[in-house]
Protein backbone atom coordinates (compact mmCIF):
# COMPACT_ATOMS: atom_id res chain seq x y z
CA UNK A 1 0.00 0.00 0.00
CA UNK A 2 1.33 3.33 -0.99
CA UNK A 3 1.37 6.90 0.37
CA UNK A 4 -1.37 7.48 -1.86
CA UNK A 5 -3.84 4.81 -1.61
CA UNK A 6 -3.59 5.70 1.98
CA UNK A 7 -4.22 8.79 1.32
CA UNK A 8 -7.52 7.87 -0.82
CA UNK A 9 -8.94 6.00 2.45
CA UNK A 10 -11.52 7.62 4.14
CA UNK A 11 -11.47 8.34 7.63
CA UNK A 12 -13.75 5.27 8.91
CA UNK A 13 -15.30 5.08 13.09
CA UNK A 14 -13.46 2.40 13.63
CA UNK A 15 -10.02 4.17 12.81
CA UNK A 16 -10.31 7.40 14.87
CA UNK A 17 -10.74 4.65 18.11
CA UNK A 18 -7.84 2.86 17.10
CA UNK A 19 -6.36 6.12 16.22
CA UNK A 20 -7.38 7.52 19.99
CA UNK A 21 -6.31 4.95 21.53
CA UNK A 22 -2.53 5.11 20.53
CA UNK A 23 -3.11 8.81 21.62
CA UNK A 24 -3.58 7.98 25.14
CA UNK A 25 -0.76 5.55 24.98
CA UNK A 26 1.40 8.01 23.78
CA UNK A 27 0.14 10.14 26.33
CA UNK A 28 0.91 7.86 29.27
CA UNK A 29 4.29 7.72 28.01
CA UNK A 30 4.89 11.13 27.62
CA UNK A 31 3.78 11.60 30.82
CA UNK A 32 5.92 9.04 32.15
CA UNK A 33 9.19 10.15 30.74
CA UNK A 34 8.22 13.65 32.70
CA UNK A 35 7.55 12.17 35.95
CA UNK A 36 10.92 11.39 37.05
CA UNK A 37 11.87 15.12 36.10
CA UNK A 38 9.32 16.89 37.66
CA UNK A 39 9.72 14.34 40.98
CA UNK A 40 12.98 14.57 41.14
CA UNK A 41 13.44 17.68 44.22
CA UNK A 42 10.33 15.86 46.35
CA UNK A 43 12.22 12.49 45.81
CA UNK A 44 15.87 13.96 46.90
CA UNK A 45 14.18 15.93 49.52
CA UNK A 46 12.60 12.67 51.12
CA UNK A 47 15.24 10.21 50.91
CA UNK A 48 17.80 13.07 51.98
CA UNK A 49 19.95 12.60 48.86
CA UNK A 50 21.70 15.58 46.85
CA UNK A 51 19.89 16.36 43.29
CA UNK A 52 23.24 15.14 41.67
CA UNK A 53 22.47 11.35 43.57
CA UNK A 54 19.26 11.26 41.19
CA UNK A 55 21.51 10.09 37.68
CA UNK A 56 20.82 6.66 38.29
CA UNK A 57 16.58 7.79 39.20
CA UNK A 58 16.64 9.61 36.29
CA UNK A 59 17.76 6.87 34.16
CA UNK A 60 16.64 3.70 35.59
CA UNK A 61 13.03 3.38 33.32
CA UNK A 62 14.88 4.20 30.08
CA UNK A 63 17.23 1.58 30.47
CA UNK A 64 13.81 -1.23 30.93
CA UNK A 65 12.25 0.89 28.08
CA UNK A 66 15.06 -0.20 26.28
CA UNK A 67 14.87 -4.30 26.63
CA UNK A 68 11.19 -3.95 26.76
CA UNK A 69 11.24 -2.01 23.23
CA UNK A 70 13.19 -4.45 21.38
CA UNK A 71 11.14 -7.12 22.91
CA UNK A 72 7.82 -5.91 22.62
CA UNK A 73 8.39 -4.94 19.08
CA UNK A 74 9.42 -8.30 18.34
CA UNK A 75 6.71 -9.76 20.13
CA UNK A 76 4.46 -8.11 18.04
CA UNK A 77 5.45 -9.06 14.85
CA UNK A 78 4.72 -12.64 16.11
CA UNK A 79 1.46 -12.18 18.20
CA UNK A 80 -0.09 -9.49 17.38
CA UNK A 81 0.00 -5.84 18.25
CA UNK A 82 -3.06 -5.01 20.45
CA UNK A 83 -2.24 -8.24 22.43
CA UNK A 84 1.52 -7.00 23.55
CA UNK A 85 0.47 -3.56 23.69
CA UNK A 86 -2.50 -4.52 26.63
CA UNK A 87 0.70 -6.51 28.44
CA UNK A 88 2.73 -3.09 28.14
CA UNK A 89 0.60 -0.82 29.39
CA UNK A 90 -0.33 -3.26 32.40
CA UNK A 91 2.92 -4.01 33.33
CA UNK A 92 3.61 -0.19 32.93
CA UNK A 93 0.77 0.68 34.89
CA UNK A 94 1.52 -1.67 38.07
CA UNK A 95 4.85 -0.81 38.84
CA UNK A 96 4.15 3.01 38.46
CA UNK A 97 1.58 2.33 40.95
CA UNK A 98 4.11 0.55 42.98
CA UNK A 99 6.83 3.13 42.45
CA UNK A 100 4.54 5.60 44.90
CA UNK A 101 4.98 2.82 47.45
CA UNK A 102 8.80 3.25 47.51
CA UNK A 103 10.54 3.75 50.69
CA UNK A 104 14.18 4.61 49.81
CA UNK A 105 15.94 5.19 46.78
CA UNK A 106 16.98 1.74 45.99
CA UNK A 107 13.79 0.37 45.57
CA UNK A 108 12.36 3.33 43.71
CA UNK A 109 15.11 2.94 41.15
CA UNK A 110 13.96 -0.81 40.79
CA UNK A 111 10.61 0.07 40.37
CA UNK A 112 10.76 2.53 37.80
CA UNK A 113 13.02 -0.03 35.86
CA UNK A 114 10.43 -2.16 35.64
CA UNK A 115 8.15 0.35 34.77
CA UNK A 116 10.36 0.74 31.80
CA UNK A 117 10.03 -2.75 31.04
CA UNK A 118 5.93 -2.70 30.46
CA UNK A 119 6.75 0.83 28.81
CA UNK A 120 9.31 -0.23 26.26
CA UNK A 121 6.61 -2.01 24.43
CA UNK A 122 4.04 0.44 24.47
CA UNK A 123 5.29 3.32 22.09
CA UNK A 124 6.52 1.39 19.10
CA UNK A 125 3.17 -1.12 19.36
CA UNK A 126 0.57 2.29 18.81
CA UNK A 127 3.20 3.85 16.26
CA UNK A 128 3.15 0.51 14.15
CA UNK A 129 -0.22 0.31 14.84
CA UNK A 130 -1.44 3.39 13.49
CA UNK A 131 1.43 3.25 9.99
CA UNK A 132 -0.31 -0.44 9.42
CA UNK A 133 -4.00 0.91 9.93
CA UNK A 134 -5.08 2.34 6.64
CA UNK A 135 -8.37 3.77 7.58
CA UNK A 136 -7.23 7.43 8.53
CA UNK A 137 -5.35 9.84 5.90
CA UNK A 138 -2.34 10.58 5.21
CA UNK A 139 0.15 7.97 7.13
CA UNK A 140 2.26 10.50 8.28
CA UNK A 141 -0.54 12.47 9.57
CA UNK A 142 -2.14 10.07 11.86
CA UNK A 143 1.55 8.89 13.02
CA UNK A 144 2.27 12.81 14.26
CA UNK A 145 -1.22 12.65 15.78
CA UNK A 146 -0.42 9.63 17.59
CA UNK A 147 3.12 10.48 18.97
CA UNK A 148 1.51 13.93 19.74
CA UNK A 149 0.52 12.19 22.81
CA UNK A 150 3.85 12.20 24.16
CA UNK A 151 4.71 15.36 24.58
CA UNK A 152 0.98 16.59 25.69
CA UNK A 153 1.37 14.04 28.58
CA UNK A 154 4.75 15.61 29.48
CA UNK A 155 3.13 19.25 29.74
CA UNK A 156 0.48 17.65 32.13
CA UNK A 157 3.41 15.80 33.86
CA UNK A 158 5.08 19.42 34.09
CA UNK A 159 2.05 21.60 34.84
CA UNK A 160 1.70 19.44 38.39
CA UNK A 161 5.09 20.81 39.46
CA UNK A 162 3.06 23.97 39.53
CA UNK A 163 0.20 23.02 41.58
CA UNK A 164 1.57 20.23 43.85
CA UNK A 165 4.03 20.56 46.57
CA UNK A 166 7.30 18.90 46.47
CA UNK A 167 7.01 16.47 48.89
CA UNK A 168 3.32 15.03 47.21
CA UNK A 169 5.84 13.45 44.55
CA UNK A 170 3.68 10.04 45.08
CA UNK A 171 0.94 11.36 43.59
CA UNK A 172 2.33 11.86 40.36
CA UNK A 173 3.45 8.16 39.89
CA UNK A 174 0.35 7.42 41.42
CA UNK A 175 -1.80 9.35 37.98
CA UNK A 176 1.30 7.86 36.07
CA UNK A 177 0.35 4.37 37.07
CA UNK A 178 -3.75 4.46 37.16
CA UNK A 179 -4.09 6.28 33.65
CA UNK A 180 -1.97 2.73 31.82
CA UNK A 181 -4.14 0.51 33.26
CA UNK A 182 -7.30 2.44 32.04
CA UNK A 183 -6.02 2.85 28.72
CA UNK A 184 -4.71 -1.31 28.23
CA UNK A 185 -9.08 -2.04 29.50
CA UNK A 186 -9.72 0.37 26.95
CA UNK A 187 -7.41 -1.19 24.38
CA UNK A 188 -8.49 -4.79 25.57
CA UNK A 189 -12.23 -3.86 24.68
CA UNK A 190 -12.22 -1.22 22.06
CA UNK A 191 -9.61 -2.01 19.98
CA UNK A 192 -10.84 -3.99 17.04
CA UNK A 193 -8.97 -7.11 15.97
CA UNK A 194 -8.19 -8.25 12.71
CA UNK A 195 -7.83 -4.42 11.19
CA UNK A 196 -4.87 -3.52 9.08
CA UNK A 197 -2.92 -6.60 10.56
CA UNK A 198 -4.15 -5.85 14.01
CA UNK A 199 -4.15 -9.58 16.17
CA UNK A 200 -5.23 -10.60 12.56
CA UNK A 201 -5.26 -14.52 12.48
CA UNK A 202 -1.87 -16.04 11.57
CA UNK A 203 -2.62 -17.66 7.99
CA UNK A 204 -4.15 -14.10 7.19
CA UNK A 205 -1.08 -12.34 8.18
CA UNK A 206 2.36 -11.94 6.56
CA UNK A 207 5.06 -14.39 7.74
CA UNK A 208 7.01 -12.46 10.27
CA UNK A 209 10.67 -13.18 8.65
CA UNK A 210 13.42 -15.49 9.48
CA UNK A 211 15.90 -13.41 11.35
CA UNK A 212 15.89 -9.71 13.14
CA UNK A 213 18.75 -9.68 10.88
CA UNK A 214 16.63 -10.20 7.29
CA UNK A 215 13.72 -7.85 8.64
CA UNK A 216 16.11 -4.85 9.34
CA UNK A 217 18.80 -5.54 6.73
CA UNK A 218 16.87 -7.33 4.13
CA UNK A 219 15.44 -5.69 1.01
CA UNK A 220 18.36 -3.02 0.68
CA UNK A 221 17.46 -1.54 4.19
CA UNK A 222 20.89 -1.85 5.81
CA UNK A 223 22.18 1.69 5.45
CA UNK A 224 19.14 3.53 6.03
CA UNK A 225 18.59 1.35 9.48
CA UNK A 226 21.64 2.93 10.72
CA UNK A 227 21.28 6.43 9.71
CA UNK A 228 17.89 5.84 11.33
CA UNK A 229 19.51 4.49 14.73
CA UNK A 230 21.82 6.61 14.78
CA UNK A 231 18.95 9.65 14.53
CA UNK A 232 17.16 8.25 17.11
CA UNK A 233 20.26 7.93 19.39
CA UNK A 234 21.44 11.38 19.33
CA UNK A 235 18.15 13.18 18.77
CA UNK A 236 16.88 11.17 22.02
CA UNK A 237 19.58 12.15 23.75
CA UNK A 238 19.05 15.90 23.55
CA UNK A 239 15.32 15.45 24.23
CA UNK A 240 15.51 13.43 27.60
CA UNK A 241 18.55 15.87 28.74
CA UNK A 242 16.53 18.69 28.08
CA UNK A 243 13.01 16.71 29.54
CA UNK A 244 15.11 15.70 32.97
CA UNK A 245 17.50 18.76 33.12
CA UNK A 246 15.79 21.94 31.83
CA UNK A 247 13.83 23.16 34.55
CA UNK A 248 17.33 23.41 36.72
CA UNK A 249 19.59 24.73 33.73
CA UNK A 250 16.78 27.55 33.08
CA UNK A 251 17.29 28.06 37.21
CA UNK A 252 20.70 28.59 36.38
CA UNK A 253 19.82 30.82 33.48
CA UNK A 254 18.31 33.36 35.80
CA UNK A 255 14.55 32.13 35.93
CA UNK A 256 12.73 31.48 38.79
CA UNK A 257 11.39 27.61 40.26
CA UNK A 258 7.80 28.69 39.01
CA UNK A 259 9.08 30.05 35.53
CA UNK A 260 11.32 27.09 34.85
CA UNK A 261 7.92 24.89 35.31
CA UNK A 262 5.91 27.13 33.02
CA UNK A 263 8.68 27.29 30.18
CA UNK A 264 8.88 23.30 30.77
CA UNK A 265 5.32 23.22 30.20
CA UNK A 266 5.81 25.53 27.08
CA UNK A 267 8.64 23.24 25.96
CA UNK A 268 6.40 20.55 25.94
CA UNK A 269 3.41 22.03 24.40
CA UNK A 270 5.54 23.55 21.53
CA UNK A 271 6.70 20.29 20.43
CA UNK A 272 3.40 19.39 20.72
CA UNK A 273 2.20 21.73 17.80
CA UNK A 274 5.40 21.21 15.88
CA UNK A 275 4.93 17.89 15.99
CA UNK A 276 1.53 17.81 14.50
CA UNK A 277 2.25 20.43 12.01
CA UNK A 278 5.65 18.63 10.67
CA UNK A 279 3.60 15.29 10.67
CA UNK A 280 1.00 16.70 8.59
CA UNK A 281 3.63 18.25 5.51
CA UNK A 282 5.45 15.17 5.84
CA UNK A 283 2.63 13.40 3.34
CA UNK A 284 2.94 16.66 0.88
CA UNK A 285 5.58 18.66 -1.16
CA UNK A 286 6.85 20.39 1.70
CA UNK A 287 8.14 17.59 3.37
CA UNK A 288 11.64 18.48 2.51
CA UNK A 289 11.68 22.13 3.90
CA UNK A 290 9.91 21.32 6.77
CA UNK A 291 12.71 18.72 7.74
CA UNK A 292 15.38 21.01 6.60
CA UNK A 293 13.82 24.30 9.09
CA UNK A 294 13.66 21.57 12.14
CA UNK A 295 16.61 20.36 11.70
CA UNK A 296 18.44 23.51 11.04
CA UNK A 297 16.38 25.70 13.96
CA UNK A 298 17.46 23.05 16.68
CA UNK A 299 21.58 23.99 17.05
CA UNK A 300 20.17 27.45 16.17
CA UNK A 301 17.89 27.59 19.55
CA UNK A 302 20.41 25.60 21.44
CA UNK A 303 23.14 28.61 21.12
CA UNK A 304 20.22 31.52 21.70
CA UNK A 305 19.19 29.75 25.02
CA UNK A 306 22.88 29.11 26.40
CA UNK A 307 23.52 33.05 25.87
CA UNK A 308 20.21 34.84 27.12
CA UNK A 309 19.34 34.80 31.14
CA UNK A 310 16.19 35.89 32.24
CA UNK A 311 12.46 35.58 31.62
CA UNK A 312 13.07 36.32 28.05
CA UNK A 313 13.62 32.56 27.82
CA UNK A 314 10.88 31.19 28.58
CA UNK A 315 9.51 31.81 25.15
CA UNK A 316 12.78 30.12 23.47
CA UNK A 317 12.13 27.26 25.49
CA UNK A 318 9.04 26.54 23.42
CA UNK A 319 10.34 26.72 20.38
CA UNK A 320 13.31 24.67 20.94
CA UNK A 321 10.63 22.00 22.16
CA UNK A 322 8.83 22.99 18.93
CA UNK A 323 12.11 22.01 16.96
CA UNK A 324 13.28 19.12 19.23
CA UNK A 325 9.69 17.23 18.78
CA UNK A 326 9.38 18.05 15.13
CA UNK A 327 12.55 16.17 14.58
CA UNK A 328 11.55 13.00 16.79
CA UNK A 329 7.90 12.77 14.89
CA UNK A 330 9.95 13.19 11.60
CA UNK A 331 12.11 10.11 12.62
CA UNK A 332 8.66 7.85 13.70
CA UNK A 333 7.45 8.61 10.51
CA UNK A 334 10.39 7.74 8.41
CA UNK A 335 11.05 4.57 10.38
CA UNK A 336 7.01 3.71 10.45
CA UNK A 337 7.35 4.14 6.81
CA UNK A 338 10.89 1.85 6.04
CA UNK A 339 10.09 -1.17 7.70
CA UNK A 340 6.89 -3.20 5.28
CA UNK A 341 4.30 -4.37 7.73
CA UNK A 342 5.40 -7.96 8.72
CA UNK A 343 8.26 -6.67 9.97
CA UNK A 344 7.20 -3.03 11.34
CA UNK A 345 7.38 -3.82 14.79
CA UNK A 346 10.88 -5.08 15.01
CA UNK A 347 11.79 -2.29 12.80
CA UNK A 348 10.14 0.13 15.42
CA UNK A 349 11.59 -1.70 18.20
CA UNK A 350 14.96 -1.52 17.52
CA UNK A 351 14.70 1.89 16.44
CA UNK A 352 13.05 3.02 20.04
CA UNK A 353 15.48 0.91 21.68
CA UNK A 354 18.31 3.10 20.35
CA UNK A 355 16.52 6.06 21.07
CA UNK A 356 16.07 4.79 24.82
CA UNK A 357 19.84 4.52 25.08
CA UNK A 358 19.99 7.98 24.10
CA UNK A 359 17.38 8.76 26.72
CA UNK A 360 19.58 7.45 29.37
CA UNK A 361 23.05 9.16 28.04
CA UNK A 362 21.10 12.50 27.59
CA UNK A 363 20.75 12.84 31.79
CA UNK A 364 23.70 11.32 32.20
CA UNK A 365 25.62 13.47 29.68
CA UNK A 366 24.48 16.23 31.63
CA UNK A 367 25.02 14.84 35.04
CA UNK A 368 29.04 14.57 34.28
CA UNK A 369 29.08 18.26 32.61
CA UNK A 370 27.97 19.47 35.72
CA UNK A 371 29.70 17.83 38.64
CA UNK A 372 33.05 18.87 36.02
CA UNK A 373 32.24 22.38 37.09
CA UNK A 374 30.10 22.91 33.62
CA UNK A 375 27.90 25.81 33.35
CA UNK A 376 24.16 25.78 31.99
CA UNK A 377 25.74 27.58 28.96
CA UNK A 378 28.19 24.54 28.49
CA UNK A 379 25.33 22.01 28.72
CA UNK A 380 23.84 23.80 26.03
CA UNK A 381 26.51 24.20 23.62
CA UNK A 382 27.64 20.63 24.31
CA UNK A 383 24.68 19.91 22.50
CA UNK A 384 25.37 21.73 19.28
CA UNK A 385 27.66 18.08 17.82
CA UNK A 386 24.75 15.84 18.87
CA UNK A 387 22.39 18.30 17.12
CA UNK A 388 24.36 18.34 13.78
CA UNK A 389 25.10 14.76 13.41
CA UNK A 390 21.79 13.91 14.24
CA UNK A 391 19.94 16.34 11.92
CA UNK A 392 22.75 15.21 9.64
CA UNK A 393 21.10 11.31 9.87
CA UNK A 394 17.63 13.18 9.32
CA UNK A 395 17.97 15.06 5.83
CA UNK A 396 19.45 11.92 4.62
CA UNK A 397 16.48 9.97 5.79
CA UNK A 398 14.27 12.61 4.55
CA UNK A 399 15.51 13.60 1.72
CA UNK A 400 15.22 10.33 -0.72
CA UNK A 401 13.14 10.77 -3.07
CA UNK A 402 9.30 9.05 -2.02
CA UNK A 403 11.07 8.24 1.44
CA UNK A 404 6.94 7.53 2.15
CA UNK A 405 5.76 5.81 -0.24
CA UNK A 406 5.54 1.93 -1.21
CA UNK A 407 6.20 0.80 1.96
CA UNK A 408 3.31 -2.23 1.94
């Protein structure tokens, strides 16, 4: 199925559920990936622990998302999608819930690797999900629309900062953990099966293929799966740095607690948009300049936020999220659209999983500037390689002729 027969489909009932439903995945994640951000003063206030004790916090459910990405991708080639993406979200969902039970550090670390575990297979599942579906028009559309989720759920995650108190930290993994297992029921009993390769019956589907090897090597895919991983790596890496350490570098920049929230909030929300609006041109003739302005604006942004101070940057925060989103939907997009649908999942998977260990050098990257003596400023501009080489990977990506096109 093409770009273009896509395209032609009409918008049907039964794909706006399907495509809601990846939404609120999407959503739990994003709020997810905020949580340990936004907890992370309450938590070092209550286990009496300095801010810079928090690396391993910080990290700990990016390194399960990235086993449980590769897995669950897999798995979903083989059993189905909706199927592995209800055990995701339920895993996710009960150890969020028992991360708020936590009594020291130790075991909160534990917990929210596990978490990462049922969250690994969430993401890629509703992003393969919604590139097989072909109900909903244009591909690249309803793939922005889904991963719009993500950062929507880390503005809510953000906007709590605002109205809870530090030390009610428990609450927030408490909503992180509650709104997973509503969304898997909802999944479990919504979602219809047999649709667009959805939990379709195993004669009726594609034979998943031999090897991980053949499905992300196979068919002249080799070089374009590592331009793609290596994307994902680096353009992960500046995201999660920015989602775990931006509130405290914009302290450092000269804004108050409160502001630092609110620009996080506006970080969030203008990758949101961006997000959307890059998805939508990437199915049209502008898909080429709006890659090229994302990828170009991001190093641009980096170097205007390490040299201004004061409240003045709380409206460059949102458009580096703007440009930092845009570039991660452009990625989802490309790699939704590489990988044929037998093999979509463990194309995704891999591709998240690469993009999770970004996730976890991105706070640690940080971490080590700092404790060197490193400014805000020098986090910033450490950046600017990561940015390059990443948006490097992305233009190449993007710019192929039809990158979009003929993928079933």
């Amino acid at each position: 199925m093409t770009s273009t027969s896509t395209a032609a489909s009409a918008p049907t009932r039964s794909g706006l559920l399907i495509l809601g439903l990846c939404f609120l995945t999407a959503l739990c994640e994003g709020f997810d990936v905020q949580a340990a951000g936004v907890t992370g003063s309450g938590v070092a206030h209550a286990f009496h622990v300095a801010p810079r004790a928090l690396g391993w916090f910080f990290s700990a459910s990016n390194i399960g998302l990235l086993f449980g990405a590769a897995v669950g991708g897999r798995l979903s080639d083989r059993f189905g999608r909706r199927l592995v993406l209800v055990a995701s979200l339920a895993v996710f969902g009960a150890f969020s819930l028992a991360t708020a039970t936590a009594q020291d550090l130790n075991t909160l670390t534990l917990f929210r690797l596990l978490t990462g575990l049922g969250l690994g297979g969430a993401l890629p599942n509703a992003i393969a999900i919604t590139a097989d579906y072909g109900g909903l028009s244009p591909r690249s559309g309803h793939i922005a629309i889904g991963y719009f989720g993500m950062p929507l759920g880390g503005a809510v995650a953000s906007a709590l900062t605002v109205v809870l108190p530090p030390d009610h930290w428990r609450e927030v993994f408490v909503m992180g953990g509650v709104s997973p297992l509503i969304t898997a029921a909802a999944v479990l009993t919504l979602m219809p099966s047999g649709v667009g390769g959805l939990d379709a019956e195993p004669a009726a589907r594609a034979a998943p293929p031999a090897s991980v090897v053949q499905a992300l090597f196979g068919e002249g895919r080799a070089m374009r799966s590592v331009a793609l991983w290596l994307g994902f790596f680096l353009m992960a890496l500046a995201l999660h740095l920015m989602l775990n350490w931006l509130p405290l570098l914009l302290q450092a920049q000269g804004l108050s607690k409160s502001q630092a929230a609110l620009a996080q909030v506006g970080f969030n929300l203008g990758g949101a948009a961006c997000a959307l609006g890059v998805g939508a041109l990437m199915d049209t003739a502008w898909r080429r300049p709006a890659i090229t302005a994302a990828v170009v604006a991001l190093p641009a942004l980096l170097l205007g936020l390490a040299a201004m101070h004061g409240p003045a940057i709380m409206s460059l925060a949102v458009v580096l999220g703007g440009a930092v989103l845009a570039v991660q939907v452009v990625l989802y997009a490309l790699a939704g659209a590489l990988y044929p649908q037998a093999v979509r999942g463990t194309g995704l998977g891999v591709g998240v999983a690469f993009s999770r260990v970004g996730s976890v050098a991105g706070p640690a990257f940080a971490a080590v500037l700092l404790a060197s003596g490193g400014s805000a400023a020098q986090v910033l501009t450490g950046l600017l390689p990561i940015a390059l080489i990443g948006g490097a990977c992305v233009l190449a990506l993007g710019w192929r002729r039809g990158p979009l096109e003929g993928v079933d």
